[in-house]
N, C-alpha and C. Protein backbone atom coordinates (compact mmCIF):
# COMPACT_ATOMS: atom_id res chain seq x y z
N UNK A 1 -1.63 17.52 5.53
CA UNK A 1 -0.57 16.72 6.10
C UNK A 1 0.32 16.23 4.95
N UNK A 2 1.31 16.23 5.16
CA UNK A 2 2.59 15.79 4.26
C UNK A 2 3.25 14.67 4.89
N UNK A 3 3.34 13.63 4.03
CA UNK A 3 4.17 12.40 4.19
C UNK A 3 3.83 12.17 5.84
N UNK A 4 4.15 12.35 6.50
CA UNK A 4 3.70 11.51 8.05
C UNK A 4 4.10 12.41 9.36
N UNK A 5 3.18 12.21 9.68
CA UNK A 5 3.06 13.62 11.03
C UNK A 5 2.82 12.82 12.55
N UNK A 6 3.65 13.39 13.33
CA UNK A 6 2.58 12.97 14.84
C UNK A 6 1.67 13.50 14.95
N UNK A 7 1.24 11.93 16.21
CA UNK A 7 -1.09 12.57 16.11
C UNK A 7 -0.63 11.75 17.54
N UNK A 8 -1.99 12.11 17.95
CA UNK A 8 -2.11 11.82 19.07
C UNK A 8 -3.28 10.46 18.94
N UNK A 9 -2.95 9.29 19.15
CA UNK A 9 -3.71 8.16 19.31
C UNK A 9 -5.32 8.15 19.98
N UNK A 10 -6.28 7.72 19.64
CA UNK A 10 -7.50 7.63 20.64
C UNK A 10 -7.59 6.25 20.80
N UNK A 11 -8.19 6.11 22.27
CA UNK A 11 -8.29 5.11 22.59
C UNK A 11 -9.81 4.45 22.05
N UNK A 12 -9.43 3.02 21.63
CA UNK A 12 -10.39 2.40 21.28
C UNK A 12 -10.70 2.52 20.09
N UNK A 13 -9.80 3.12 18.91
CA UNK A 13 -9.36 3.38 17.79
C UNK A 13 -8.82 2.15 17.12
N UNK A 14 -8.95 1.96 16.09
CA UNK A 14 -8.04 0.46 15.48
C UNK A 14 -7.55 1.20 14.25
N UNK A 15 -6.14 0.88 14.33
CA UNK A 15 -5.24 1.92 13.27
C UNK A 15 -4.56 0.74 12.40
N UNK A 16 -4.67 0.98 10.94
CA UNK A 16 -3.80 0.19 10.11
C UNK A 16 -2.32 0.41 10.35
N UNK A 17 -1.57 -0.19 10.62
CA UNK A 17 -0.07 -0.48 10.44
C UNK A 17 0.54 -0.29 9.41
N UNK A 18 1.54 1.13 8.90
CA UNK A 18 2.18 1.14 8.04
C UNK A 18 2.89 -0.31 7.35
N UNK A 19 3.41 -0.35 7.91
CA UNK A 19 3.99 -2.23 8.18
C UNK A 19 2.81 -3.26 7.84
N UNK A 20 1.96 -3.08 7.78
CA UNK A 20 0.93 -4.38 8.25
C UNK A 20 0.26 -4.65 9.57
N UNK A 21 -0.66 -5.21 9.28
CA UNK A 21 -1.42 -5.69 10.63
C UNK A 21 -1.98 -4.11 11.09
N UNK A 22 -2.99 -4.30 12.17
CA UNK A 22 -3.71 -3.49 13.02
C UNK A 22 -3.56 -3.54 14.35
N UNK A 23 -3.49 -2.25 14.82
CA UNK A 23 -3.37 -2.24 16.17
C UNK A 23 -4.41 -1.02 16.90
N UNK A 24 -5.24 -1.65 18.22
CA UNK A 24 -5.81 -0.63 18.84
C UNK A 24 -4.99 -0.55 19.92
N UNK A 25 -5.53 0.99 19.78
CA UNK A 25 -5.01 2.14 21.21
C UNK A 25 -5.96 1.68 21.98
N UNK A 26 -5.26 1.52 23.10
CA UNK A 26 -6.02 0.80 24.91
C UNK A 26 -5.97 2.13 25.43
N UNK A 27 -4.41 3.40 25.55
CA UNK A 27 -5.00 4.27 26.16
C UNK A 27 -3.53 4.94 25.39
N UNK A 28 -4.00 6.48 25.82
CA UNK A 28 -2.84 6.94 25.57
C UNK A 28 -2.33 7.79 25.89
N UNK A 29 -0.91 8.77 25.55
CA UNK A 29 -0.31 9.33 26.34
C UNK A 29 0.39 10.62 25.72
N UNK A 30 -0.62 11.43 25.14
CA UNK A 30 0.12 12.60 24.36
C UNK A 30 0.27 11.56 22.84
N UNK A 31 1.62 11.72 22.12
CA UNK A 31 2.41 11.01 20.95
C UNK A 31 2.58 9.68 21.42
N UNK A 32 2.53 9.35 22.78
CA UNK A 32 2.62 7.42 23.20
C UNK A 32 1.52 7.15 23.66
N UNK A 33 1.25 5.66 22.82
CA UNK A 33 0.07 4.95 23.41
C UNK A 33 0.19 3.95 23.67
N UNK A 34 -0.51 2.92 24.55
CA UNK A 34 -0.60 1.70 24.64
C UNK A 34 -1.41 0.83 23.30
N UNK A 35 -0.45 0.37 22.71
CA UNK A 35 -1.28 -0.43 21.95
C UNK A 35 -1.38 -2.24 21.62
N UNK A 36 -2.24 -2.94 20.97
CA UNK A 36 -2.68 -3.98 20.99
C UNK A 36 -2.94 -4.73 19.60
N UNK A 37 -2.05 -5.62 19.43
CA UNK A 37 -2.13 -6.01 17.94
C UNK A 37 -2.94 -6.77 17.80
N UNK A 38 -4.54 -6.62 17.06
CA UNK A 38 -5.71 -7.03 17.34
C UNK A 38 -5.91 -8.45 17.08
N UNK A 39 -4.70 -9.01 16.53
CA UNK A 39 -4.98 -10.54 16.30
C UNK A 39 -4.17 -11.46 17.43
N UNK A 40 -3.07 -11.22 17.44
CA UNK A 40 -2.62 -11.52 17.88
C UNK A 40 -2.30 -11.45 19.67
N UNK A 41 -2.75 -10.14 19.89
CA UNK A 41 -2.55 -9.38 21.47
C UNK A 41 -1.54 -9.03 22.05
N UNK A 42 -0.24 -9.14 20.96
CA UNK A 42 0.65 -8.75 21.39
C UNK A 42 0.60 -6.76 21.37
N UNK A 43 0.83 -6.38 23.27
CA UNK A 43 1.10 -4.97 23.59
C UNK A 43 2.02 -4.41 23.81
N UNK A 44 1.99 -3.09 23.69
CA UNK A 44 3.45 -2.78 23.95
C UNK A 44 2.84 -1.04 23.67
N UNK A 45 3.85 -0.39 24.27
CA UNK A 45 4.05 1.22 24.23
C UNK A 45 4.49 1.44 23.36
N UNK A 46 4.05 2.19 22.36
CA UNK A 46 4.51 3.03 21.34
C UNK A 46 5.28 4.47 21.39
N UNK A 47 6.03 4.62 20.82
CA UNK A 47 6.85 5.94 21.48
C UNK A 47 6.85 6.84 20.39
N UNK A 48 6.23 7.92 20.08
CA UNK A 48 5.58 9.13 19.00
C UNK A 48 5.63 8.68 17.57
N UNK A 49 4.18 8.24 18.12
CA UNK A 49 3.35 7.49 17.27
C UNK A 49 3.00 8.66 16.04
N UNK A 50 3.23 8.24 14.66
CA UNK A 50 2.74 8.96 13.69
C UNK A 50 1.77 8.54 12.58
N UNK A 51 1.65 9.28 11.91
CA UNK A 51 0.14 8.87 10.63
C UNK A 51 0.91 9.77 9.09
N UNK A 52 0.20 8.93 8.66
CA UNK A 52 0.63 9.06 6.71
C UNK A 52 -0.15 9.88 6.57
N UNK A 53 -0.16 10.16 5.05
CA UNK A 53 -1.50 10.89 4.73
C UNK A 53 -2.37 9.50 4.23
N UNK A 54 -1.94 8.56 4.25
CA UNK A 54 -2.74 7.06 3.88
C UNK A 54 -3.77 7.19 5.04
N UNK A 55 -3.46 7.62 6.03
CA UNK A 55 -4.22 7.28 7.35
C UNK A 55 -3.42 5.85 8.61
N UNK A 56 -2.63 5.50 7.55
CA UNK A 56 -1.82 4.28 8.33
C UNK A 56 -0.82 5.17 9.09
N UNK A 57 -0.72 4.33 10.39
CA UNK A 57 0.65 4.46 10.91
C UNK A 57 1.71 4.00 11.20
N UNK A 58 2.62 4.52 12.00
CA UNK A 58 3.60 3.34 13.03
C UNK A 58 4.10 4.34 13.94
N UNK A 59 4.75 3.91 14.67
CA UNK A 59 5.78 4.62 15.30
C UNK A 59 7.46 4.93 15.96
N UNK A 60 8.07 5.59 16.45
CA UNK A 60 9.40 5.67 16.43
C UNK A 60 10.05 4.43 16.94
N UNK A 61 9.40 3.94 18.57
CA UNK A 61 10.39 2.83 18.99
C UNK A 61 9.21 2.48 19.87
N UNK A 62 9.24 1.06 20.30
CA UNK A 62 8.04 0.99 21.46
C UNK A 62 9.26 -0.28 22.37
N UNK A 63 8.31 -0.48 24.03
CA UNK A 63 8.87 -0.86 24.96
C UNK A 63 7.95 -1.71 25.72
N UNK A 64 8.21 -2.45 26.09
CA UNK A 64 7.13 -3.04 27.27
C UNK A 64 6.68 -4.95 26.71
N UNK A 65 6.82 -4.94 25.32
CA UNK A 65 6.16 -5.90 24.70
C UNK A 65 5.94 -6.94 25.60
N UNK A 66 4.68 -7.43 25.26
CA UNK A 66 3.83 -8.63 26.13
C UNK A 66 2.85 -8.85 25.29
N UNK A 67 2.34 -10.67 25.60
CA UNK A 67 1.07 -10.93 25.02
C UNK A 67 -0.54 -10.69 26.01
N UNK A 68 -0.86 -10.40 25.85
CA UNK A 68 -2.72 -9.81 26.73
C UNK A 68 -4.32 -10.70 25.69
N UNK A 69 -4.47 -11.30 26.54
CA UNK A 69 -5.69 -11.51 25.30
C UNK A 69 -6.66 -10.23 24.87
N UNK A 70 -6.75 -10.61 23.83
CA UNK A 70 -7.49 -9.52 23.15
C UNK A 70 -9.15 -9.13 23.36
């Protein structure tokens, strides 16, 4: 893998944040997942979600944002 690729999210996965912070996949959808910022609980859809070769990710744009307890 070179510099940052789409992957497909698993659920119940906890992924470092290019950016910072962690977020688990609740479920997912091909390159979009539902995810959950594990401290905080703020969720939201991720829209083609990618990975480094760090193993961190982020993704293009997300939608939905809400807080959920964690």
């Amino acid at each position: 893998m070179r510099g940052r690729q789409k992957f497909v999210p698993k659920r119940g996965t906890v992924y470092k944040n290019h950016g910072g912070g962690e977020f688990r996949c609740i479920r997912s959808y091909g390159y979009n997942a539902d995810m959950q910022n594990t401290k905080s609980g703020w969720t939201f859809l991720a829209h083609v979600c990618r990975m480094y070769d760090s193993g961190e990710i982020d993704w293009e744009w997300s939608s939905g944002g809400r807080f959920m307890e964690v």
